[in-house]
Structure formats: C-alpha cells, structure tokens
PDB file of N, CA and C in Angstrom:
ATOM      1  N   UNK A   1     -14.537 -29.457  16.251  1.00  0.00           N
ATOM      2  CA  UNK A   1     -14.325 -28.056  16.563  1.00  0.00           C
ATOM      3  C   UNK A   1     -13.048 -27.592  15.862  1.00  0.00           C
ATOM      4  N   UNK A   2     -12.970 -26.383  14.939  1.00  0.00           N
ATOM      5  CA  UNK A   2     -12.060 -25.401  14.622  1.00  0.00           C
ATOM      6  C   UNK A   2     -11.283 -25.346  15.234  1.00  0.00           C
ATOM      7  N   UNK A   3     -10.161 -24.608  14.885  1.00  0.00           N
ATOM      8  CA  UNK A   3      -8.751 -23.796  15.794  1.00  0.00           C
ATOM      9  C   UNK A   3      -9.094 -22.245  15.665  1.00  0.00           C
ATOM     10  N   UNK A   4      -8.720 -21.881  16.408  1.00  0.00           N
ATOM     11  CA  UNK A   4      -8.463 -20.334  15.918  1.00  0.00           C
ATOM     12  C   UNK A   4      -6.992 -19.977  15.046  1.00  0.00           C
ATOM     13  N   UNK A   5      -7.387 -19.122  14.997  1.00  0.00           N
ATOM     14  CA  UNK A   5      -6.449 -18.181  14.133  1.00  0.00           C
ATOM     15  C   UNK A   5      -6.198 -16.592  14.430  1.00  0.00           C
ATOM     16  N   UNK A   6      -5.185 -16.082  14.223  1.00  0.00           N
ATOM     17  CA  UNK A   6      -4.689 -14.854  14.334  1.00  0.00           C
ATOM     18  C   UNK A   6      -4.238 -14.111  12.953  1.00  0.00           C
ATOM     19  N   UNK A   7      -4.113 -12.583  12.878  1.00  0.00           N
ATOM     20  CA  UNK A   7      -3.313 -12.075  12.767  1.00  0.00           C
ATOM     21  C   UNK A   7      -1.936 -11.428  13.227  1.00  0.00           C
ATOM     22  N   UNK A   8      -0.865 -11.635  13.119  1.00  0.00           N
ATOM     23  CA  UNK A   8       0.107 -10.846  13.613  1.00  0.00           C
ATOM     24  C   UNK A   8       0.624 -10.029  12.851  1.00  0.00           C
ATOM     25  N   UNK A   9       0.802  -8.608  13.725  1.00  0.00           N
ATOM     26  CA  UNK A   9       1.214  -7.567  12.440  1.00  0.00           C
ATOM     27  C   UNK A   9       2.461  -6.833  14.028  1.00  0.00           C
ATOM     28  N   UNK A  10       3.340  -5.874  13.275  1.00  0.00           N
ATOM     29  CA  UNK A  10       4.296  -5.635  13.776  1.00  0.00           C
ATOM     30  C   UNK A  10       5.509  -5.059  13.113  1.00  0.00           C
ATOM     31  N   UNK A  11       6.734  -4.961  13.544  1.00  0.00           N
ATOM     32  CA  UNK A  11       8.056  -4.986  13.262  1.00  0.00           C
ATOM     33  C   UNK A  11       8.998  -6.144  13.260  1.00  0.00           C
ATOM     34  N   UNK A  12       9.533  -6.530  12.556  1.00  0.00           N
ATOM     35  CA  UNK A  12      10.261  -7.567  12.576  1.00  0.00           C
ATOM     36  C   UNK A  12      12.009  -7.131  12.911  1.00  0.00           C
ATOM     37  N   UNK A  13      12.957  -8.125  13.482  1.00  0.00           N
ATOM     38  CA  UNK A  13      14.135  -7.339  14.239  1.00  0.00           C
ATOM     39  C   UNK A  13      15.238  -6.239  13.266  1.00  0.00           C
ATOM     40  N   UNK A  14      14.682  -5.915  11.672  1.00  0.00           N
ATOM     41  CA  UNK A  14      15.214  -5.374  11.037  1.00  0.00           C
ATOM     42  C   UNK A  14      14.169  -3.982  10.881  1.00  0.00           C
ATOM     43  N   UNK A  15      13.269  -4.031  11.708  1.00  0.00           N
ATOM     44  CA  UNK A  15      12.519  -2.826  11.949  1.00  0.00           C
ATOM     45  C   UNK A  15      11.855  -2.405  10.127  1.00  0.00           C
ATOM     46  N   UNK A  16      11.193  -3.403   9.898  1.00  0.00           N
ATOM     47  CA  UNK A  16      10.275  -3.854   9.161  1.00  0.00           C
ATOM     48  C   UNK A  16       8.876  -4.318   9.071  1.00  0.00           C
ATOM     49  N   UNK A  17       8.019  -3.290   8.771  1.00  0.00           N
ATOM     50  CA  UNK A  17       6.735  -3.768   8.987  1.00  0.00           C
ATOM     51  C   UNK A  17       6.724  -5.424   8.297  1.00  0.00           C
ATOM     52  N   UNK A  18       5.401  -6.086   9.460  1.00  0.00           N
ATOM     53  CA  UNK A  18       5.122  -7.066   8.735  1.00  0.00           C
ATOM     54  C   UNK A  18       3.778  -7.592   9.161  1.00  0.00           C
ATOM     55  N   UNK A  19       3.114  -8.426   8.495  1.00  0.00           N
ATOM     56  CA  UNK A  19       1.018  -9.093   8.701  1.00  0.00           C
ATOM     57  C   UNK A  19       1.010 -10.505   8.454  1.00  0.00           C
ATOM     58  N   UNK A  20       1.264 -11.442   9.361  1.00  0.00           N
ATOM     59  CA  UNK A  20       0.924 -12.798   8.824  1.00  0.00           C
ATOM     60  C   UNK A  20      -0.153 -13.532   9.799  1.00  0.00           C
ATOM     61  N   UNK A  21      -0.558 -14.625   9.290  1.00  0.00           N
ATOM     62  CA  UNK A  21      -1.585 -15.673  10.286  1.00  0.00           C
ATOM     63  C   UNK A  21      -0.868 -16.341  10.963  1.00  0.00           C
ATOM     64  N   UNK A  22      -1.165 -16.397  12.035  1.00  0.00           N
ATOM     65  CA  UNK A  22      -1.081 -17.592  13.360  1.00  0.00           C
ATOM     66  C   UNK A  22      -1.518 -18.481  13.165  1.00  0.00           C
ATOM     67  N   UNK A  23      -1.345 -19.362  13.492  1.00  0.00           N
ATOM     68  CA  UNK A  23      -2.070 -20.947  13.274  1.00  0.00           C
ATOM     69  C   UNK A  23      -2.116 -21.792  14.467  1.00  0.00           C
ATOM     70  N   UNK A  24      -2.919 -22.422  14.543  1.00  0.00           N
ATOM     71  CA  UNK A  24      -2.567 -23.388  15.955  1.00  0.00           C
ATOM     72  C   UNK A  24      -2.856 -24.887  15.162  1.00  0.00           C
ATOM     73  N   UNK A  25      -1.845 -25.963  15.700  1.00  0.00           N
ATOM     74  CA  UNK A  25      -1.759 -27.068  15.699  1.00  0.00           C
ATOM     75  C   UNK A  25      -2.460 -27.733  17.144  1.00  0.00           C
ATOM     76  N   UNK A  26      -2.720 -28.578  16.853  1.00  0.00           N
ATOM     77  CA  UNK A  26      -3.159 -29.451  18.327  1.00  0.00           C
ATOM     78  C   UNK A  26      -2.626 -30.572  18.474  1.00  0.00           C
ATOM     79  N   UNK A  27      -2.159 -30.821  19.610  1.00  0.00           N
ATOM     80  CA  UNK A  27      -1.423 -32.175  19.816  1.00  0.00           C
ATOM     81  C   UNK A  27      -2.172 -32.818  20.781  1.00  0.00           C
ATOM     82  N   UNK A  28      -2.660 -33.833  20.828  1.00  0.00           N
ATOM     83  CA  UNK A  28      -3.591 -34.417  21.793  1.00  0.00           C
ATOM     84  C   UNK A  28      -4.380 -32.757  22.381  1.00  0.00           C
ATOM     85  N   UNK A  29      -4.060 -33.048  23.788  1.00  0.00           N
ATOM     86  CA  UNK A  29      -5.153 -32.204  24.344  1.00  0.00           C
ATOM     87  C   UNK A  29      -4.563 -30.315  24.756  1.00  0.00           C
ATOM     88  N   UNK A  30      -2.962 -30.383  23.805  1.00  0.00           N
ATOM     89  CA  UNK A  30      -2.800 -29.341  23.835  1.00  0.00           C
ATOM     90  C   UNK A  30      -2.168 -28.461  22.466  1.00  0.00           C
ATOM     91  N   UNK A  31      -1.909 -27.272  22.863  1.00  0.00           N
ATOM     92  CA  UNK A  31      -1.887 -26.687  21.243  1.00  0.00           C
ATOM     93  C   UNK A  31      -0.299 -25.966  20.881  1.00  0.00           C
ATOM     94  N   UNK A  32       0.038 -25.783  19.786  1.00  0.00           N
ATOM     95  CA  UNK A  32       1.294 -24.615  19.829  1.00  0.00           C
ATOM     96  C   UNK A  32       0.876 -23.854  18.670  1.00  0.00           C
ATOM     97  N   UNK A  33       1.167 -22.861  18.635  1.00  0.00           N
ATOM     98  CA  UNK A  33       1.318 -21.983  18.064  1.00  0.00           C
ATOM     99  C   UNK A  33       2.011 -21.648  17.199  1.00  0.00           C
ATOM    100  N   UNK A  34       2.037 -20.930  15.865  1.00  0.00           N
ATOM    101  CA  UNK A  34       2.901 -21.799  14.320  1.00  0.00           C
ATOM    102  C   UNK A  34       2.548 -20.147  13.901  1.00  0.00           C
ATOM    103  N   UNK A  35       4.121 -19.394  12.981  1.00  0.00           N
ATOM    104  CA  UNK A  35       4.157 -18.884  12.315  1.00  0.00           C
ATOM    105  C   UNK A  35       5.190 -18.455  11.649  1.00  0.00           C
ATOM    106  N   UNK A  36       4.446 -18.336  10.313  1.00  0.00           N
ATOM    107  CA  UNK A  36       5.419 -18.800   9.097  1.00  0.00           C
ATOM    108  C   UNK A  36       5.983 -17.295   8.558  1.00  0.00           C
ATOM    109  N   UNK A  37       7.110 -17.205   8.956  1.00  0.00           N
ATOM    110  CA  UNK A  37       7.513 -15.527   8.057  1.00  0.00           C
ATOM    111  C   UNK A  37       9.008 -15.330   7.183  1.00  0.00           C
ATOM    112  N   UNK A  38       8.903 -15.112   6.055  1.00  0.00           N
ATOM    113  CA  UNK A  38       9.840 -15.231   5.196  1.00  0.00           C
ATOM    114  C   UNK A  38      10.851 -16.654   5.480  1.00  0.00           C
ATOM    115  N   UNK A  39      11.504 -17.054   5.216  1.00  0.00           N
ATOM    116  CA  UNK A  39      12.249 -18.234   5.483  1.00  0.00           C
ATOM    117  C   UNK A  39      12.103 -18.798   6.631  1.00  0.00           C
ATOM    118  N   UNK A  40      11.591 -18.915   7.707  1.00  0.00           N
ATOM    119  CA  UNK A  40      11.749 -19.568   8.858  1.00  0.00           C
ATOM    120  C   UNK A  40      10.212 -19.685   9.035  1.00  0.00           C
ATOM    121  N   UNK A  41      10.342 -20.869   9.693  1.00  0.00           N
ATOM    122  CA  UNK A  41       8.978 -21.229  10.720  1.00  0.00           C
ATOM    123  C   UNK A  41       9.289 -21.199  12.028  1.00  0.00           C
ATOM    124  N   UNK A  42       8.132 -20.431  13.137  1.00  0.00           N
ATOM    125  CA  UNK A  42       8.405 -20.976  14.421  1.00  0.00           C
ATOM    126  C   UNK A  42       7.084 -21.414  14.953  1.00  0.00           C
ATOM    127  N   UNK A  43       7.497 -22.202  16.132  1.00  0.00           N
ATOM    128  CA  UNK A  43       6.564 -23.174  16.508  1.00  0.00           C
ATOM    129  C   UNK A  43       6.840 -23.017  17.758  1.00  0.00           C
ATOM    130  N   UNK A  44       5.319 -23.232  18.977  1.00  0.00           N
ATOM    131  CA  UNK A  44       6.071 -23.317  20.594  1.00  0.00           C
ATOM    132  C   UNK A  44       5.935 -24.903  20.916  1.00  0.00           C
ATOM    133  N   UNK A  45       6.241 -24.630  21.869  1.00  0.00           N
ATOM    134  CA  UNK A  45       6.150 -25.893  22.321  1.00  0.00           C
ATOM    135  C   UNK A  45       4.486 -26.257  22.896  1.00  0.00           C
ATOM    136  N   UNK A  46       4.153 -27.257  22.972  1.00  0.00           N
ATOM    137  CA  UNK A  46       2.587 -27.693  23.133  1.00  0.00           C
ATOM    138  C   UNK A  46       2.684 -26.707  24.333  1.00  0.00           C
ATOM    139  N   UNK A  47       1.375 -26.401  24.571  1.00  0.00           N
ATOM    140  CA  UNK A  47       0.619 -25.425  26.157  1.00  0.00           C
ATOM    141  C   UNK A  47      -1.273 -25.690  26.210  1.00  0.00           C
ATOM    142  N   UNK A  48      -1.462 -25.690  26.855  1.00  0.00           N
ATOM    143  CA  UNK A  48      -2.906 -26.255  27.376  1.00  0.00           C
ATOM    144  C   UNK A  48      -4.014 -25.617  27.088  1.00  0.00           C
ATOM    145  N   UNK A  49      -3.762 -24.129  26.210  1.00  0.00           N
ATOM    146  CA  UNK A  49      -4.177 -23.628  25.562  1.00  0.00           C
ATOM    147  C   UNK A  49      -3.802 -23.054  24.550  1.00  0.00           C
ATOM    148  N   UNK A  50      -4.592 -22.663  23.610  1.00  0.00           N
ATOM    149  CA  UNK A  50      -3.986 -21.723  22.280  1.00  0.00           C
ATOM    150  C   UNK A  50      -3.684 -20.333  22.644  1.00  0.00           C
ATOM    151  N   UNK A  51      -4.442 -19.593  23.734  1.00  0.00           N
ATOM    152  CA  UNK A  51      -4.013 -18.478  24.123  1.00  0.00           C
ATOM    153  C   UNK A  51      -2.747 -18.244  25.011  1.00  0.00           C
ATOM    154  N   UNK A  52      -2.322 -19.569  25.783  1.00  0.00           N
ATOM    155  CA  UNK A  52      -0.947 -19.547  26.474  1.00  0.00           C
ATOM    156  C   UNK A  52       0.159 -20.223  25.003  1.00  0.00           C
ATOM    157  N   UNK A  53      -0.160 -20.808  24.386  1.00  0.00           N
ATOM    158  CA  UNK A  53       0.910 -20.952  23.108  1.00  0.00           C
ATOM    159  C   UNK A  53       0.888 -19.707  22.540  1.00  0.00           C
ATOM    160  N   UNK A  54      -0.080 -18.952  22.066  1.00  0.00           N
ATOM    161  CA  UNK A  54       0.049 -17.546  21.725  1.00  0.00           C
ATOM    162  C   UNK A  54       1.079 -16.015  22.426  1.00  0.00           C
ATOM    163  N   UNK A  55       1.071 -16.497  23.680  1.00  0.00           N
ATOM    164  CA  UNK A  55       1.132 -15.793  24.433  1.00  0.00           C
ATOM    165  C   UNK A  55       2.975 -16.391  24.524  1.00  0.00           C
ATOM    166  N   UNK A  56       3.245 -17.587  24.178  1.00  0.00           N
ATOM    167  CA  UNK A  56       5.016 -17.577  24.138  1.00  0.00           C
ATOM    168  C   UNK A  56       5.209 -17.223  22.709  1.00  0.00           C
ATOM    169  N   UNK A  57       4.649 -17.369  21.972  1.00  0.00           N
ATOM    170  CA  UNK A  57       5.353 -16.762  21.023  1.00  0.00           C
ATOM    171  C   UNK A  57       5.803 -15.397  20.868  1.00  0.00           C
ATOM    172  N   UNK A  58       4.585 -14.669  21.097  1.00  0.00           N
ATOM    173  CA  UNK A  58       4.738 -13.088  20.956  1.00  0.00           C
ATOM    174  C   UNK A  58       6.002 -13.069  22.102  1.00  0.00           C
ATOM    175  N   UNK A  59       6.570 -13.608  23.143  1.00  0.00           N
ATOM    176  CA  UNK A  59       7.647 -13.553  24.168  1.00  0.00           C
ATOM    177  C   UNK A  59       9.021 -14.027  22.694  1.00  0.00           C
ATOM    178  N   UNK A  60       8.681 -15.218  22.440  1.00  0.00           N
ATOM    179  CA  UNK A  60       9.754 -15.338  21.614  1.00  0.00           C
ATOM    180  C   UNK A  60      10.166 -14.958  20.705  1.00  0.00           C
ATOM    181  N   UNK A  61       9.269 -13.665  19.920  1.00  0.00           N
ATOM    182  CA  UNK A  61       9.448 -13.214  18.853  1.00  0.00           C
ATOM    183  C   UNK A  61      10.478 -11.325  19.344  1.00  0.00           C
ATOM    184  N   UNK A  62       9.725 -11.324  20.688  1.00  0.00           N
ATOM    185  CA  UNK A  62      10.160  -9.878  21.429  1.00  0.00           C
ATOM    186  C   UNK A  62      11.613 -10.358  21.513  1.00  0.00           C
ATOM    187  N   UNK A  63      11.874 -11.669  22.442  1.00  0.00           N
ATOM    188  CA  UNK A  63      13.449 -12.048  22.185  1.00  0.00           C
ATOM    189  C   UNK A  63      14.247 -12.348  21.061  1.00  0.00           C
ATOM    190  N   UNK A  64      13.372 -12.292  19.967  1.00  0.00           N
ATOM    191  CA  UNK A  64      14.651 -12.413  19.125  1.00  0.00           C
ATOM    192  C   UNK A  64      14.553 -10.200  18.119  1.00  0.00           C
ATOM    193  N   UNK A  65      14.253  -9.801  18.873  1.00  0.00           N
ATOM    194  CA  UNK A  65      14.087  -8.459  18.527  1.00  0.00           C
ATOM    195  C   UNK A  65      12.523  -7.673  17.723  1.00  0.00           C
ATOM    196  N   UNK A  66      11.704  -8.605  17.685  1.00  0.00           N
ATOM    197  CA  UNK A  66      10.237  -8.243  17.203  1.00  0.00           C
ATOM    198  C   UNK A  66       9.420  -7.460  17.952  1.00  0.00           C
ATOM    199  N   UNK A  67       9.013  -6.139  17.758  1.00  0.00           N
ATOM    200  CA  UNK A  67       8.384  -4.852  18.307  1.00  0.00           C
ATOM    201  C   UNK A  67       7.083  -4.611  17.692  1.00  0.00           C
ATOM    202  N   UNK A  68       6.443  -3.690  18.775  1.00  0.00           N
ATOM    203  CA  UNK A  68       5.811  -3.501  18.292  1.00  0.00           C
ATOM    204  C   UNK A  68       4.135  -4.614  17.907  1.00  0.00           C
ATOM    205  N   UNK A  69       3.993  -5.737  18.566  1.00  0.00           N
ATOM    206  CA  UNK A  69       3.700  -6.824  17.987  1.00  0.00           C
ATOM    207  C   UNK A  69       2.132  -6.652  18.753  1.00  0.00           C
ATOM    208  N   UNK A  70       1.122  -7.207  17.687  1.00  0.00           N
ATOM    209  CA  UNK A  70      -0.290  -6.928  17.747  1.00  0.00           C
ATOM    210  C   UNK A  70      -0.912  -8.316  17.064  1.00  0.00           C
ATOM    211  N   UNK A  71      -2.067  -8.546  17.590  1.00  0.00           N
ATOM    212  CA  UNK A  71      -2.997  -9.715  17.009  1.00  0.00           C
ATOM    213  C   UNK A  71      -4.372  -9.398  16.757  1.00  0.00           C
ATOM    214  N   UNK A  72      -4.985 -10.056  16.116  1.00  0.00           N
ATOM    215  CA  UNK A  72      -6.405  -9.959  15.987  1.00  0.00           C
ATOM    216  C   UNK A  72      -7.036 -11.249  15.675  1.00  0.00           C
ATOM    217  N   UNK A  73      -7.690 -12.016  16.339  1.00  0.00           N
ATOM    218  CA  UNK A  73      -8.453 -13.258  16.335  1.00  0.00           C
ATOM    219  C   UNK A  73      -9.040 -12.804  14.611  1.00  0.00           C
ATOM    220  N   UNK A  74      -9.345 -14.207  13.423  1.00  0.00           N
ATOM    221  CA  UNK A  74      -9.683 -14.098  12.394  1.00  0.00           C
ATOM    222  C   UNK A  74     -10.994 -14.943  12.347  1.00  0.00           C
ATOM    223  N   UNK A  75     -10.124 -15.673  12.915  1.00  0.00           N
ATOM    224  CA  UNK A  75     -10.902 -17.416  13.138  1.00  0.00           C
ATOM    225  C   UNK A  75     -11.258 -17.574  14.683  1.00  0.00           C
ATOM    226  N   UNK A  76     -12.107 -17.985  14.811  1.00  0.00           N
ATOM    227  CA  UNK A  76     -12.660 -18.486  16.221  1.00  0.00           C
ATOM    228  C   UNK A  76     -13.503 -19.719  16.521  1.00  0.00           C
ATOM    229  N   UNK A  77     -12.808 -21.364  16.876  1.00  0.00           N
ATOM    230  CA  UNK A  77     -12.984 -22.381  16.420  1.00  0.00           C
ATOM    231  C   UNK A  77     -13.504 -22.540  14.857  1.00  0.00           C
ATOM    232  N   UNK A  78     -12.888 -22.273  14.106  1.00  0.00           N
ATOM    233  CA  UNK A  78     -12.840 -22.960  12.903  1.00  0.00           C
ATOM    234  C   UNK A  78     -14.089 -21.731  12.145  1.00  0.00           C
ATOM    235  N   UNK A  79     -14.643 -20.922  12.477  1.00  0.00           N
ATOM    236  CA  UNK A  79     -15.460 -19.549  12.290  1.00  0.00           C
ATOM    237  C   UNK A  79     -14.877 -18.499  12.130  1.00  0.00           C
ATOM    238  N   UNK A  80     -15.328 -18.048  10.875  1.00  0.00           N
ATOM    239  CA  UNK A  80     -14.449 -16.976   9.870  1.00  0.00           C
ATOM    240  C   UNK A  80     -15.201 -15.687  10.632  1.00  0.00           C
ATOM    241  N   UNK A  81     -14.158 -14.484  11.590  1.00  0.00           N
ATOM    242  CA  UNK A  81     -14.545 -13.584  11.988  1.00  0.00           C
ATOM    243  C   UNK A  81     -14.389 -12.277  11.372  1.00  0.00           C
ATOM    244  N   UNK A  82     -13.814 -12.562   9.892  1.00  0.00           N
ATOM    245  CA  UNK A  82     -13.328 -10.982   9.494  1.00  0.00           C
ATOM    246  C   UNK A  82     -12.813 -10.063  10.734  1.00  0.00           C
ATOM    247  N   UNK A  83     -12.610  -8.771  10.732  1.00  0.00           N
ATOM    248  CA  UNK A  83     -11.905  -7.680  11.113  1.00  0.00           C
ATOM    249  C   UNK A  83     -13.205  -7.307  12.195  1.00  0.00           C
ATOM    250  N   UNK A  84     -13.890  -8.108  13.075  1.00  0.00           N
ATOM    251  CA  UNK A  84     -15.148  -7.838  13.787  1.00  0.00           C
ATOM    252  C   UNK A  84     -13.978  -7.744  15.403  1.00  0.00           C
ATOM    253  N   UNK A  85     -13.161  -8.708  15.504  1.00  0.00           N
ATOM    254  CA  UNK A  85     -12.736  -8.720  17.365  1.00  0.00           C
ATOM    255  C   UNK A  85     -11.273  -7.551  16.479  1.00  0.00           C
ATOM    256  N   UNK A  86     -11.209  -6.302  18.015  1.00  0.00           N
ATOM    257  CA  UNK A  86     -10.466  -5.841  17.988  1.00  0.00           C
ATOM    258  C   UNK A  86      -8.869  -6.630  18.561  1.00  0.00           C
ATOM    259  N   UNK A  87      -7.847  -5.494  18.020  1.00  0.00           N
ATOM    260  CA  UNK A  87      -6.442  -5.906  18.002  1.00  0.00           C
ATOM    261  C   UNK A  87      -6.129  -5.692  19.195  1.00  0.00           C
ATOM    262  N   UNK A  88      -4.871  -7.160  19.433  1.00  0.00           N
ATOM    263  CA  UNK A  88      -4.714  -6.473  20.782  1.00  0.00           C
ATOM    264  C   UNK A  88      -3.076  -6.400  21.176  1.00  0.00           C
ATOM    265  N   UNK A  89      -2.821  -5.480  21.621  1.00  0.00           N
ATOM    266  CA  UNK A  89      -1.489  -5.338  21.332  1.00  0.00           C
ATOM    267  C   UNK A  89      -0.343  -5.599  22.705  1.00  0.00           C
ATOM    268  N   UNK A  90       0.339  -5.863  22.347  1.00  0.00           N
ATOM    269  CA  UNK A  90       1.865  -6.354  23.468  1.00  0.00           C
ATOM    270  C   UNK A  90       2.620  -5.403  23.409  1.00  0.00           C
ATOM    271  N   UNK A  91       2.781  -5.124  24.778  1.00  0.00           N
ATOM    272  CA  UNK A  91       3.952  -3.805  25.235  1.00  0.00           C
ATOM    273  C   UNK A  91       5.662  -4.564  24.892  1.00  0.00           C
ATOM    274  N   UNK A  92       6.021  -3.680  24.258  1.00  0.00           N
ATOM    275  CA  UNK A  92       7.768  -4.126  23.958  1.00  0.00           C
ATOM    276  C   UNK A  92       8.364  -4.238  25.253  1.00  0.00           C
ATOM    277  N   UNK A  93       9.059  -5.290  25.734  1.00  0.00           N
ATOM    278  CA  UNK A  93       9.909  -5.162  26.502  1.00  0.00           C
ATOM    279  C   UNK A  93      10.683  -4.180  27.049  1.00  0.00           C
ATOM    280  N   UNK A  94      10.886  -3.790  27.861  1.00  0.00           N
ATOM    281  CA  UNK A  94      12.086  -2.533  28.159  1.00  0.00           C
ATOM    282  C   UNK A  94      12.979  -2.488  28.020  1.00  0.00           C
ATOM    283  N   UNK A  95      13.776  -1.812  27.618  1.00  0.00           N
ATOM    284  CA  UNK A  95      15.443  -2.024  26.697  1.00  0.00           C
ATOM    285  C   UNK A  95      16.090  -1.974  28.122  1.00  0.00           C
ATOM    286  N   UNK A  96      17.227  -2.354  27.684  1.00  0.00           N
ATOM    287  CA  UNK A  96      18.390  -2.636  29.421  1.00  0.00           C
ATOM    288  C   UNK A  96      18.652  -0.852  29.282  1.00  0.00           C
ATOM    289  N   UNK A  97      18.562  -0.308  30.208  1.00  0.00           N
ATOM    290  CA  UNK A  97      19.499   0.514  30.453  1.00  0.00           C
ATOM    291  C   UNK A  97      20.952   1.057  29.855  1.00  0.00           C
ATOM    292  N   UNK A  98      22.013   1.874  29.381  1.00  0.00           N
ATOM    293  CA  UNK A  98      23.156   1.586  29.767  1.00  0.00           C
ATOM    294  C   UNK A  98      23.463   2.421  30.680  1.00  0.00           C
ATOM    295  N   UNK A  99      24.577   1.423  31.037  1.00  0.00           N
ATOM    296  CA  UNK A  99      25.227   1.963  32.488  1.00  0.00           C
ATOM    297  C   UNK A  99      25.570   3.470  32.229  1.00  0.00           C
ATOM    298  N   UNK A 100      25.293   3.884  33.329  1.00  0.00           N
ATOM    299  CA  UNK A 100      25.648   5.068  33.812  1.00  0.00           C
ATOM    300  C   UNK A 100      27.140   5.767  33.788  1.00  0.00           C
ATOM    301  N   UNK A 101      27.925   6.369  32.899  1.00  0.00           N
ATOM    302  CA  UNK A 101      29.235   6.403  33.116  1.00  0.00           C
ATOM    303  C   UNK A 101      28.986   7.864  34.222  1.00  0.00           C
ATOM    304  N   UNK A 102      30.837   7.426  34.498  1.00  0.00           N
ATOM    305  CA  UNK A 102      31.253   8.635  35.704  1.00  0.00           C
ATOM    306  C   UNK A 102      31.843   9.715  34.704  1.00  0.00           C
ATOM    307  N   UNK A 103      31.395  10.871  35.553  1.00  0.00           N
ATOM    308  CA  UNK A 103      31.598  12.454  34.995  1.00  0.00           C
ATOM    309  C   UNK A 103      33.170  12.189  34.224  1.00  0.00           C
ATOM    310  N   UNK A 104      34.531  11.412  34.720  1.00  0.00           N
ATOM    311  CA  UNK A 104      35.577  11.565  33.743  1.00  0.00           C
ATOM    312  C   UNK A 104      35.131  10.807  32.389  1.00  0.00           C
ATOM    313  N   UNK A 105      34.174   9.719  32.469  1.00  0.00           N
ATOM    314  CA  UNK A 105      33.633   9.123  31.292  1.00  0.00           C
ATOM    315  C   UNK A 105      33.020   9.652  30.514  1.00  0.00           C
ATOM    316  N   UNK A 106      32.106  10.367  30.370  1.00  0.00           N
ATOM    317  CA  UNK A 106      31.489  11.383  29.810  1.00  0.00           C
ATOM    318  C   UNK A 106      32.413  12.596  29.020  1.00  0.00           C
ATOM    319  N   UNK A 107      33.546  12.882  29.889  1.00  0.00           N
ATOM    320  CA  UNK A 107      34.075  13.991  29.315  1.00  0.00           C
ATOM    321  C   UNK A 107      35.439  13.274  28.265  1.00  0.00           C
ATOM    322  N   UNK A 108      35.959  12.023  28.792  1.00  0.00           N
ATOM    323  CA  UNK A 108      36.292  11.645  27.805  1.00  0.00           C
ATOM    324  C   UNK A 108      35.629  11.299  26.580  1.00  0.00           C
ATOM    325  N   UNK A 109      34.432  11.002  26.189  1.00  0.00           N
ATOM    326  CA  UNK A 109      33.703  10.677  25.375  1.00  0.00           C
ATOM    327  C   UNK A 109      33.644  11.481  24.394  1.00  0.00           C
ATOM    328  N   UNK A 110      33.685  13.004  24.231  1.00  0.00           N
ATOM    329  CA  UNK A 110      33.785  14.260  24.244  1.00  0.00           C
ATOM    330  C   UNK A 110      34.690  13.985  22.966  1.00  0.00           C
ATOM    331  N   UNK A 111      35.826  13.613  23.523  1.00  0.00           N
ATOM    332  CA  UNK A 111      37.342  13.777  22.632  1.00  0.00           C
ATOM    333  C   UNK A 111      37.114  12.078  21.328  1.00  0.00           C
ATOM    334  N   UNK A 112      36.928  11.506  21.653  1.00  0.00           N
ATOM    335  CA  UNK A 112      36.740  10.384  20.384  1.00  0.00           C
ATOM    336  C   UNK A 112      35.968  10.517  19.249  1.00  0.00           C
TER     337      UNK A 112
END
C-alpha cells in the first residue's frame, strides 16, 4: 500500500506565497509527515496516523509564523488523484491581543 500525499499552499512567515508536497514517511506502524521548503526540511515526530502527523505540522508551521495554510490530498495510498479531492483549509491562530493601555497611555502616545 501507497502513502498519501498532499499539497500545501499558503504564506510562509515572510508573508510569501508558497505550493509544495507533503510526504509521509512510515516508521513501523506509524507515520510523520515531511516537508521540504527552500532550505530547511521539517519532519514530525511519528503519530498513528498520516492525518494526525499532518495535522502537527500545519500546528508547527502556524508556530513558527505560517498563515493562511491549505492542503489538498494528491495521492491517496500510493493513487495519483489530480486536483479531484477538494482543499482544505486551517484557520490561523488568533493573534494575542495587545494590552489594553490606560487613557494617560494613549494620550501619551499622541506626543512620540
């Protein structure tokens, strides 16, 4: 049996479009998730499925500032799916807040 495969398309943390393949490795009876973009590789750690290794990456890619981030199955066990399964996309994290300054904060702000 095949691996699947992905597309990932998105922003990268310099707010740069970008489209590469996912890959899954298998390690005994579990999988990680592998993708290769300009100088760096990342890899998760094994998970018991390809869709929970999938599913930390797109987390680890949001933490290191990656938006915007979408997939589309290509491959489905080792079966070439072309552009047939729709994309599916990950909500960006919510930015922190900033704190709330007090009304003299604000009006100092004014003067700098």
């Amino acid at each position: 049996m095949g691996l699947d495969k992905h597309q990932l398309a998105g922003l990268d943390e310099r707010e740069r479009g970008f489209s590469r393949p996912v890959e899954f490795e298998q390690d005994g009876q579990s999988y990680r998730a592998i993708l290769r973009y300009e100088t760096f590789r990342i890899a998760t750690e094994a998970h018991l499925t390809q869709n929970e290794a999938l599913a930390i990456l797109i987390q680890t890619l949001h933490s290191q500032g990656y938006r915007q981030l979408k997939t589309q199955m290509s491959f489905r066990n080792g079966v070439y799916l072309g552009s047939q399964e729709f994309w599916i996309e990950y909500p960006d994290p919510p930015e922190s807040q900033p704190e709330r300054s007090s009304f003299l904060g604000r009006v100092l702000s004014w003067f700098r």
